[in-house]
Structure formats: C-alpha cells, structure tokens
Protein backbone atom coordinates (compact mmCIF):
# COMPACT_ATOMS: atom_id res chain seq x y z
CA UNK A 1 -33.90 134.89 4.74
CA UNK A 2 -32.85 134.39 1.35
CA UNK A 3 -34.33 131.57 -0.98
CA UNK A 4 -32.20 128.75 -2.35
CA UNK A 5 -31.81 129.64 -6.05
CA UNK A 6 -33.76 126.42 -7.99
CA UNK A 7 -31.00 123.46 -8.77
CA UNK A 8 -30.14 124.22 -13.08
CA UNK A 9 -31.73 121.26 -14.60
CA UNK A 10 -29.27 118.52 -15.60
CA UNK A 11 -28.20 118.72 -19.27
CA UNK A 12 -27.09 115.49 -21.35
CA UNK A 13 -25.70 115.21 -24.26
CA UNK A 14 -27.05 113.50 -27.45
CA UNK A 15 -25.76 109.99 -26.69
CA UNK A 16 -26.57 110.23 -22.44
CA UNK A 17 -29.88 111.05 -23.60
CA UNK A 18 -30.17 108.23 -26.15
CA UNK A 19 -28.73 105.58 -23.29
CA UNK A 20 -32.22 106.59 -21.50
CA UNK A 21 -34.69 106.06 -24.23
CA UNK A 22 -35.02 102.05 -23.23
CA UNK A 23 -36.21 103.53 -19.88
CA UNK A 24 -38.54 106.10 -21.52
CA UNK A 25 -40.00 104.36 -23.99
CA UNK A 26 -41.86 101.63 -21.68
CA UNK A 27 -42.98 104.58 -19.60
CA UNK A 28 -44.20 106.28 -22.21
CA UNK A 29 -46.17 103.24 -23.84
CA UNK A 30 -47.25 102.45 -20.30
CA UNK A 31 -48.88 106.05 -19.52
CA UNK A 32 -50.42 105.98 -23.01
CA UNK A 33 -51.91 102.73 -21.48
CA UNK A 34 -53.02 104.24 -18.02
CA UNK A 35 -54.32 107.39 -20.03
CA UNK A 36 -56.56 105.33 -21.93
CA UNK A 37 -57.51 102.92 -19.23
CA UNK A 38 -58.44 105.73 -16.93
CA UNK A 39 -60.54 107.71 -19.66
CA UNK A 40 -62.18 104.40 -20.54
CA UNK A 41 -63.35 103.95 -16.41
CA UNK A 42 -64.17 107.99 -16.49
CA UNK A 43 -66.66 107.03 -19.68
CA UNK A 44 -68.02 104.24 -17.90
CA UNK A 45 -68.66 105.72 -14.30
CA UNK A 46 -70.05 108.91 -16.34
CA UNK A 47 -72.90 106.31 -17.83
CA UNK A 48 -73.79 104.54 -14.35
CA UNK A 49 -73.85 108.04 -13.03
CA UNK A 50 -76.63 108.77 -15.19
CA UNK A 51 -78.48 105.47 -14.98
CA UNK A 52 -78.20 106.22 -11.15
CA UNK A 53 -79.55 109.47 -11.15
CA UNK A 54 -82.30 109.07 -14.06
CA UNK A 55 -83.70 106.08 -12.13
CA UNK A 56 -85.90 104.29 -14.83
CA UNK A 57 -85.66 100.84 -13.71
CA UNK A 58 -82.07 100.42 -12.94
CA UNK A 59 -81.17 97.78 -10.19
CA UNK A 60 -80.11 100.54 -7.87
CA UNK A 61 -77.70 98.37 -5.08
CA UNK A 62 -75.92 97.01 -8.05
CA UNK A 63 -75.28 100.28 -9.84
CA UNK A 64 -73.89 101.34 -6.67
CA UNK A 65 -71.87 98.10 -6.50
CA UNK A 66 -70.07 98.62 -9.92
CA UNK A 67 -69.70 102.39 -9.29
CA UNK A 68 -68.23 101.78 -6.18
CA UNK A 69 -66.01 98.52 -7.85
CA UNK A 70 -65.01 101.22 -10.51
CA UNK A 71 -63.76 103.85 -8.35
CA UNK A 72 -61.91 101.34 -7.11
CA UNK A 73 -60.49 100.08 -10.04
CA UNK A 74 -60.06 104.19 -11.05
CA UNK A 75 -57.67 105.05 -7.85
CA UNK A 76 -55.55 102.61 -9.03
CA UNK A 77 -55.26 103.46 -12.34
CA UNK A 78 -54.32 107.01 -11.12
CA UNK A 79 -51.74 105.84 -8.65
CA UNK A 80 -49.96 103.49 -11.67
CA UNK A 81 -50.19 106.80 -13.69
CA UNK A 82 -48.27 109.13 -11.04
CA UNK A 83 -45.76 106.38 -9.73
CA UNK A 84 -45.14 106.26 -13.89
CA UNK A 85 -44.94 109.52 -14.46
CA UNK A 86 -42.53 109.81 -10.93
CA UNK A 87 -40.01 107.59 -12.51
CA UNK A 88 -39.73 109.46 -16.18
CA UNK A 89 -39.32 112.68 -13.74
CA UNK A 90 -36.39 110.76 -11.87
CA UNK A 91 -34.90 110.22 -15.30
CA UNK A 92 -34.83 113.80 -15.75
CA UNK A 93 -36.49 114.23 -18.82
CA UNK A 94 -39.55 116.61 -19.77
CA UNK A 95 -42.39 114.97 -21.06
CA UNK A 96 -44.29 117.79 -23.69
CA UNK A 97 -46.96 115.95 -24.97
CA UNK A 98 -48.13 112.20 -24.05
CA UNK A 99 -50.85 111.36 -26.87
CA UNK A 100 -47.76 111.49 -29.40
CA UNK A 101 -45.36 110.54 -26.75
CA UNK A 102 -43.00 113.71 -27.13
CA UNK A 103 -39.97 113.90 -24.69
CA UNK A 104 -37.44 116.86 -24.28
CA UNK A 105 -33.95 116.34 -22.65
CA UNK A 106 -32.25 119.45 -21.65
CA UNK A 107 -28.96 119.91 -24.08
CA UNK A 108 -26.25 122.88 -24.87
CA UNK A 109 -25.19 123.80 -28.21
CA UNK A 110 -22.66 126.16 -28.90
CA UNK A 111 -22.83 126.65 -24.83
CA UNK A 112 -26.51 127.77 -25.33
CA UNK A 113 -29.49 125.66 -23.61
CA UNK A 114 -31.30 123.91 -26.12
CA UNK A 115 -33.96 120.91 -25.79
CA UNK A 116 -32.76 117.08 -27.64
CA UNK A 117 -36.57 116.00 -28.77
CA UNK A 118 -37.52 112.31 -29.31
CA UNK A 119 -40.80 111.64 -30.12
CA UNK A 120 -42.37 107.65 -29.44
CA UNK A 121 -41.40 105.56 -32.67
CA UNK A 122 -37.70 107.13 -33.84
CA UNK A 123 -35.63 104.86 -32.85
CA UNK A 124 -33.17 107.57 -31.44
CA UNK A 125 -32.65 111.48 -30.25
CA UNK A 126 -32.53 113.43 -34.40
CA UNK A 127 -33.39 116.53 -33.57
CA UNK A 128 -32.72 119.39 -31.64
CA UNK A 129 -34.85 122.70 -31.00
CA UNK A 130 -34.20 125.97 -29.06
CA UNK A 131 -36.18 125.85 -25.31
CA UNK A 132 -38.56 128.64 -26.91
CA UNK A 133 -39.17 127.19 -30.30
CA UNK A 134 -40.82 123.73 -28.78
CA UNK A 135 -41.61 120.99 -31.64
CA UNK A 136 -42.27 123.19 -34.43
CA UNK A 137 -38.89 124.65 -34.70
CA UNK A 138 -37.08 121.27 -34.52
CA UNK A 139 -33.97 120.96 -36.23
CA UNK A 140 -31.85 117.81 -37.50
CA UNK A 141 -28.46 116.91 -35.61
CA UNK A 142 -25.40 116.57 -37.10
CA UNK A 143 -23.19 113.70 -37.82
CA UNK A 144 -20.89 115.40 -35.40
CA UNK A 145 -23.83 115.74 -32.68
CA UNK A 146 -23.77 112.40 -32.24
C-alpha cells in the first residue's frame, strides 16, 4: 500500500504573510511569557527538591505541599505553551527560534521556495532567505516584493 505523499506546505506571499503578523506577534510575546514562567517554576521546584531531599530542618508536609501546588501550577503552564504553540502551527508559519522570536513563512521567488523571515520587533516581513541559508543568509525585499 502506497503512502500518501506529505501535503506541500502552503506558501504566501509577502503581503498574506504580513496580514498574519497581528496573530503572530501575541503568540510569540505570549510563549516568550510561558517560556519564562515555566523555567522560573522548573528553578523553583529544582530548590524544594533539594531542601526535600537534604532534610536539614525543612518543614517536610509543607515542602511537599508547595511542590505538589507547583506541579500544579507547572502542567498548566505547559498546556498554555502547546495550545500556543498549536495555534501559530494553524497559522502555518515556522517558528525558528523563540528567545528572539524568529518566524519563517514559506514563499517562492522566481518560482523557487524560499522562506519570508520576520523576527519579533520589525514592524513587517523585510527580508527573504533561501530554505537552506536560514537567518544568516537573509536578504532585503524589494520595493516590488511588496
């Protein structure tokens, strides 16, 4: 039985791709958030970890109280992370890198595939790079790409 061949990914052009960026950028600045929230609670459960297992005092039932109140608080902060990232995948864009907030949109130059990059804080899609070069080979657009 044959395999389906994978669906081509969908390819916009400069100003489809700018239309989604008041979508993107919330998600973005919102998964920044979540990153740093959930790092934050992995810090925190990594120090009542070792108060729990070093003994030394510590109010044992409580440190189990906030440890268990944390992973709590931690499963949420990973579900608002995936149901985040789920809706910038439904938006078909590629997310490269989320500490500087990098975003690829699949694009065709000259009939060739080519990523549109917008990075969190330009206001709009400026460059353009080929799908090996990645963010060191971007490339301004042209007046006419617009």
């Amino acid at each position: 039985m044959d395999e389906p061949s994978p669906t081509p990914p969908k390819t916009f052009t400069v100003a489809e791709a700018n239309a989604l960026l008041p979508k993107v950028k919330p998600l973005i600045e919102q998964l920044q958030g979540l990153q740093r929230s959930i790092l934050q609670t992995n810090h925190r459960l990594d120090e009542l970890m070792r108060k729990l297992s070093g003994g030394n005092g510590y109010p044992i039932q409580s440190l189990k109280q906030e440890i268990e109140t944390l992973t709590t608080h931690q499963l949420q902060l990973v579900e608002g992370f995936q149901s985040a990232l789920s809706q910038l995948e439904e938006l078909e864009c590629i997310l490269k890198d989320l500490n500087t907030g990098l975003i690829d949109f699949y694009g065709l130059r000259g009939g060739e595939p080519v990523f549109l990059c917008w990075k969190l804080g330009e206001e709009r899609i400026r460059f353009w790079h080929t799908l090996e070069e990645g963010y060191a080979g971007r490339q301004p657009l042209e007046a006419n790409d617009a």
